[in-house]
N, C-alpha and C. Protein backbone atom coordinates (compact mmCIF):
# COMPACT_ATOMS: atom_id res chain seq x y z
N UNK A 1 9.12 -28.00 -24.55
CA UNK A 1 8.41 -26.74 -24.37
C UNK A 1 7.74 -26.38 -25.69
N UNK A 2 6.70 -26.33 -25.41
CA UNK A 2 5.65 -25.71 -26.84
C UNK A 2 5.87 -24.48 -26.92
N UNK A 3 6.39 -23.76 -28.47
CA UNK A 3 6.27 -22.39 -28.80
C UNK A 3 5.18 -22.43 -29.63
N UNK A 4 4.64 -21.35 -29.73
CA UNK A 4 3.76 -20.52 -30.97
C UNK A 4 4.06 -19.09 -31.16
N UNK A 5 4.05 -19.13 -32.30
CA UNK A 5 5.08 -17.85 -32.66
C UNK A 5 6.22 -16.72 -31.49
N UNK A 6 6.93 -18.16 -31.27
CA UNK A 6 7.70 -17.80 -30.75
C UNK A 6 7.67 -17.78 -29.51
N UNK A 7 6.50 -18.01 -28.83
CA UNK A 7 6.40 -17.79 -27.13
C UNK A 7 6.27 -19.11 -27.10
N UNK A 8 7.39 -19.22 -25.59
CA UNK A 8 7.17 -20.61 -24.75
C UNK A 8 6.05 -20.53 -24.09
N UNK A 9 5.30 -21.28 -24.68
CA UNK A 9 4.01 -21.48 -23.83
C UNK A 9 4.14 -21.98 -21.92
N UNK A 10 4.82 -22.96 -22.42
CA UNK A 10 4.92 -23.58 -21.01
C UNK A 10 5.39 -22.59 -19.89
N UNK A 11 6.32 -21.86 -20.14
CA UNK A 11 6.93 -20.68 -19.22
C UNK A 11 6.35 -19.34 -19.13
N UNK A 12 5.59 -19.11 -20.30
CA UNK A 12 4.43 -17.85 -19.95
C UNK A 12 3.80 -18.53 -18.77
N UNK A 13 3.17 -19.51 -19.10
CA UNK A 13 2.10 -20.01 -18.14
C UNK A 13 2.54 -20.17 -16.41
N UNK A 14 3.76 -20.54 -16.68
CA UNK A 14 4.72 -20.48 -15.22
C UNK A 14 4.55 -19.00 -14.65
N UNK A 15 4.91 -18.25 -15.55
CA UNK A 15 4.58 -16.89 -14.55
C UNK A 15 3.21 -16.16 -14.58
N UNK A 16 2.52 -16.40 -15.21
CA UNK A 16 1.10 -16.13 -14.99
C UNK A 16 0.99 -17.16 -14.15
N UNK A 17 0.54 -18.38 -13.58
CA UNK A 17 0.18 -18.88 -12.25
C UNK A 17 0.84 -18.00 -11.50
N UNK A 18 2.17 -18.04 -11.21
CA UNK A 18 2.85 -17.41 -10.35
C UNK A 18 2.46 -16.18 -9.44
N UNK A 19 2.18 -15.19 -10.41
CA UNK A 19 1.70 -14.13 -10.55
C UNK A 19 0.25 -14.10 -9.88
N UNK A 20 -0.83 -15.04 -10.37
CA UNK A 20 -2.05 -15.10 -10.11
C UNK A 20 -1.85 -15.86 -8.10
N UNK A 21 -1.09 -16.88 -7.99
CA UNK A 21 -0.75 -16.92 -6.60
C UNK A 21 -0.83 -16.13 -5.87
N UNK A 22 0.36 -15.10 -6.68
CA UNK A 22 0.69 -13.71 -5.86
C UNK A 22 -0.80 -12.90 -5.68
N UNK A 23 -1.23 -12.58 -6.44
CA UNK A 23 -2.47 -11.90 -6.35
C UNK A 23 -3.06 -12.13 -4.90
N UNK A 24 -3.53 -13.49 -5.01
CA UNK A 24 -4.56 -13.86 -4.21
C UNK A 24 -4.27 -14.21 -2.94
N UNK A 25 -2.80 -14.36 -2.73
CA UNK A 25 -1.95 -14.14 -1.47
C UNK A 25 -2.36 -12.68 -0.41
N UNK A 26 -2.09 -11.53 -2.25
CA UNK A 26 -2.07 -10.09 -1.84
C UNK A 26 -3.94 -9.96 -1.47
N UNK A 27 -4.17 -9.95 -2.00
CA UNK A 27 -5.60 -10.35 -1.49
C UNK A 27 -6.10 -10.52 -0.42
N UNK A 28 -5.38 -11.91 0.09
CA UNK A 28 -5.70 -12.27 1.46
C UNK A 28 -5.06 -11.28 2.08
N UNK A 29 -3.96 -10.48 2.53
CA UNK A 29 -3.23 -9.79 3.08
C UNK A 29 -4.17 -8.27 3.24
N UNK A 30 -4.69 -7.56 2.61
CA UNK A 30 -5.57 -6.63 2.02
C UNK A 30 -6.66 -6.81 2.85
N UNK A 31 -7.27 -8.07 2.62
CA UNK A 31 -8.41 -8.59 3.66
C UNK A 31 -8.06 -8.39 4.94
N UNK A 32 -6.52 -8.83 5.74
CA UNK A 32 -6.01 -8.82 6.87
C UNK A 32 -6.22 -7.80 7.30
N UNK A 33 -5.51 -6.75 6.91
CA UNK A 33 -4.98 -5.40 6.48
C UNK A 33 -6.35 -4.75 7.32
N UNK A 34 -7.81 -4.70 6.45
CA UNK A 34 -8.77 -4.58 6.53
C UNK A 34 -9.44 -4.45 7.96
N UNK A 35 -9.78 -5.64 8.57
CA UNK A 35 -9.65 -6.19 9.63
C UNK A 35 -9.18 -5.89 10.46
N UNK A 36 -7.65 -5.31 10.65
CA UNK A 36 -7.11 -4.78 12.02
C UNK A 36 -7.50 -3.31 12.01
N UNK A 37 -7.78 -2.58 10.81
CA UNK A 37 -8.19 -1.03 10.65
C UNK A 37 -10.14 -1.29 11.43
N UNK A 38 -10.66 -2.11 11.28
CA UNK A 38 -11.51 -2.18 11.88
C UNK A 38 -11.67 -2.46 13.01
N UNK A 39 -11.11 -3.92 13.95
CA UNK A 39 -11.16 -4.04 15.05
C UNK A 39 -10.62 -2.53 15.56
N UNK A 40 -9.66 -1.52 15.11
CA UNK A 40 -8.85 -0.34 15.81
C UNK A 40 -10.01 0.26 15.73
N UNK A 41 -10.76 0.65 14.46
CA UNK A 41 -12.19 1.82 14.92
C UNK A 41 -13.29 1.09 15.54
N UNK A 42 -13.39 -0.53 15.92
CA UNK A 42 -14.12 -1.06 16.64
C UNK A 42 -13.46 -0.30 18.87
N UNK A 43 -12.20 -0.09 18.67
CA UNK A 43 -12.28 -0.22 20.04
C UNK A 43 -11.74 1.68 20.36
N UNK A 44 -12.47 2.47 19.35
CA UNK A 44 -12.42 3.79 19.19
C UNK A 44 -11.07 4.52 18.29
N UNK A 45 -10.25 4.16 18.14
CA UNK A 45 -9.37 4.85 17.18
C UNK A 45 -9.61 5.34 15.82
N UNK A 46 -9.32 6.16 14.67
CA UNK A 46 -10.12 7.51 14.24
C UNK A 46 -8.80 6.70 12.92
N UNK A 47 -9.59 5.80 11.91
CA UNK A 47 -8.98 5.09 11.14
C UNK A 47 -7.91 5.80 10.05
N UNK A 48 -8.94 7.16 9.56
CA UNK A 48 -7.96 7.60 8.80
C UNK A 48 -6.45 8.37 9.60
N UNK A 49 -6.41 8.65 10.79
CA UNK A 49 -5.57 9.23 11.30
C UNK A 49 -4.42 8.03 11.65
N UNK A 50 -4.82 6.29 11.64
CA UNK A 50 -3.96 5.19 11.79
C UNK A 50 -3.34 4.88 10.29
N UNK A 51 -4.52 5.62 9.50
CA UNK A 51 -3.52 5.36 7.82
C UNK A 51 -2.71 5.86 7.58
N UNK A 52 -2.71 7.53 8.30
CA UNK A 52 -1.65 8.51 7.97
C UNK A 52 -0.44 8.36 8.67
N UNK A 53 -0.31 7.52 9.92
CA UNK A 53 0.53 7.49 10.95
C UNK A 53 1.16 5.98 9.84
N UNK A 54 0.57 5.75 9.32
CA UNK A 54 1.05 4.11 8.78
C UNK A 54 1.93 4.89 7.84
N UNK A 55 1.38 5.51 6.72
CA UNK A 55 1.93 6.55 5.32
C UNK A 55 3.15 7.15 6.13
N UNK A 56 3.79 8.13 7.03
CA UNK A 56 4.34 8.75 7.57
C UNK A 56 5.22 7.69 8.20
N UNK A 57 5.08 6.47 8.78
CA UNK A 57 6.24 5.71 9.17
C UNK A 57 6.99 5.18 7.76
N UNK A 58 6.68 5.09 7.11
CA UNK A 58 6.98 4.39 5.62
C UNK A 58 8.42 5.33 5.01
N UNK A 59 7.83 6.86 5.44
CA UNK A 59 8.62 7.85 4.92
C UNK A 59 10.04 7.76 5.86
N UNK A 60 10.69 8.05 4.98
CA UNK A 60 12.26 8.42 5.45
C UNK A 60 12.07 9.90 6.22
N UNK A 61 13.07 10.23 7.65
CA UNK A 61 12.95 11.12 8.18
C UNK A 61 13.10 12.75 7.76
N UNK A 62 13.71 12.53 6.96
CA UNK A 62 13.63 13.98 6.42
C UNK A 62 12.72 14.36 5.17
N UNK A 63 12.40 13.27 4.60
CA UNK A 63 11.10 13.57 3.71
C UNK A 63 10.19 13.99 4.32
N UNK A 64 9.73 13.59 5.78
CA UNK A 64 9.04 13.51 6.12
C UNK A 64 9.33 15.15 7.07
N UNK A 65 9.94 15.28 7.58
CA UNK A 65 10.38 16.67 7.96
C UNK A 65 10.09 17.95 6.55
N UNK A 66 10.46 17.35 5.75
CA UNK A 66 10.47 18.59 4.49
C UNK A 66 8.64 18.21 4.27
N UNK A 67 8.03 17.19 4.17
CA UNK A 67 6.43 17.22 4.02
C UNK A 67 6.12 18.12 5.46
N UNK A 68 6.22 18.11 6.75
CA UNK A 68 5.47 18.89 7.82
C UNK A 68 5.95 19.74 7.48
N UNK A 69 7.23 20.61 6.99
CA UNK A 69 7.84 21.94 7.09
C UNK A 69 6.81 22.58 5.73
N UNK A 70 6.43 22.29 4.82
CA UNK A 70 5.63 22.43 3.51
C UNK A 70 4.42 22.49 4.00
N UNK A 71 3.65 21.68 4.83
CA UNK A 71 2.11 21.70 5.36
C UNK A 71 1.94 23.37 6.10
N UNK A 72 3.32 23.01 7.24
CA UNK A 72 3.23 24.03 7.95
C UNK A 72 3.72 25.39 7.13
N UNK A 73 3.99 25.64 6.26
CA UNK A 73 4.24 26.84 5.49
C UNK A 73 2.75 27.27 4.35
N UNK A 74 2.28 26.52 4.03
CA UNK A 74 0.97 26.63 3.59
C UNK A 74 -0.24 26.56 4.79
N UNK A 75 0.30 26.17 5.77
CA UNK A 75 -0.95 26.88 6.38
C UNK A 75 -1.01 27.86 6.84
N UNK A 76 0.32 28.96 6.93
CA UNK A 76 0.54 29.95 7.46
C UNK A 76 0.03 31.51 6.38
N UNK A 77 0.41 30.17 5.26
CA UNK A 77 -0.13 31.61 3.80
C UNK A 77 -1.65 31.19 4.10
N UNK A 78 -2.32 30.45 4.00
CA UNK A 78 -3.38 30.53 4.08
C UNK A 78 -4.42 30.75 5.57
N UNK A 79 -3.26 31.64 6.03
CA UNK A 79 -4.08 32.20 7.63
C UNK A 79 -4.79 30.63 8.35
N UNK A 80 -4.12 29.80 8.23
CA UNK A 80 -5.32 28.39 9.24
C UNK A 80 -4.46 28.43 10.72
C-alpha cells in the first residue's frame, strides 16, 4: 500500500470509487424516482400532492399527528 504523508493511497481510492458507484447508482434511482412522478401526472394525479403523501408516510404516526394538530392550529389563528 502506497502512503504519502501518511494517507494510504490505495484505500482512499477504495472508498472514493465506492462512493462514486454509489452516486451514480443514486442517480439512476432519482432518474427512476422521476419517471413514476411523471407517468402519475401523465395519467392525471396532482404530483406535488403524491410528494406530500410520500413525505407523510415516511413520518412516524404521531409526528405526524402533532404536524396536522400544528397546521390545524395555525390555520385557525389565521382565520383560513
Amino acid at each position: 500500500m502506497s502512503e504519502v504523508g501518511g494517507v494510504a493511497g490505495d484505500r482512499l481510492r477504495s472508498f472514493v470509487e465506492r462512493i462514486e458507484r454509489l452516486e451514480e447508482e443514486k442517480a439512476g434511482i432519482a432518474s427512476d424516482i422521476r419517471d413514476i412522478y411523471a407517468e402519475a401526472k401523465g395519467t392525471g394525479f396532482d404530483v406535488k400532492v403524491l410528494r406530500q403523501i410520500v413525505r407523510l408516510r415516511k413520518m412516524d404516526q404521531a409526528d405526524r399527528r402533532e404536524q396536522e394538530e400544528l397546521l390545524d392550529l395555525y390555520q385557525r389563528a389565521l382565520d383560513m
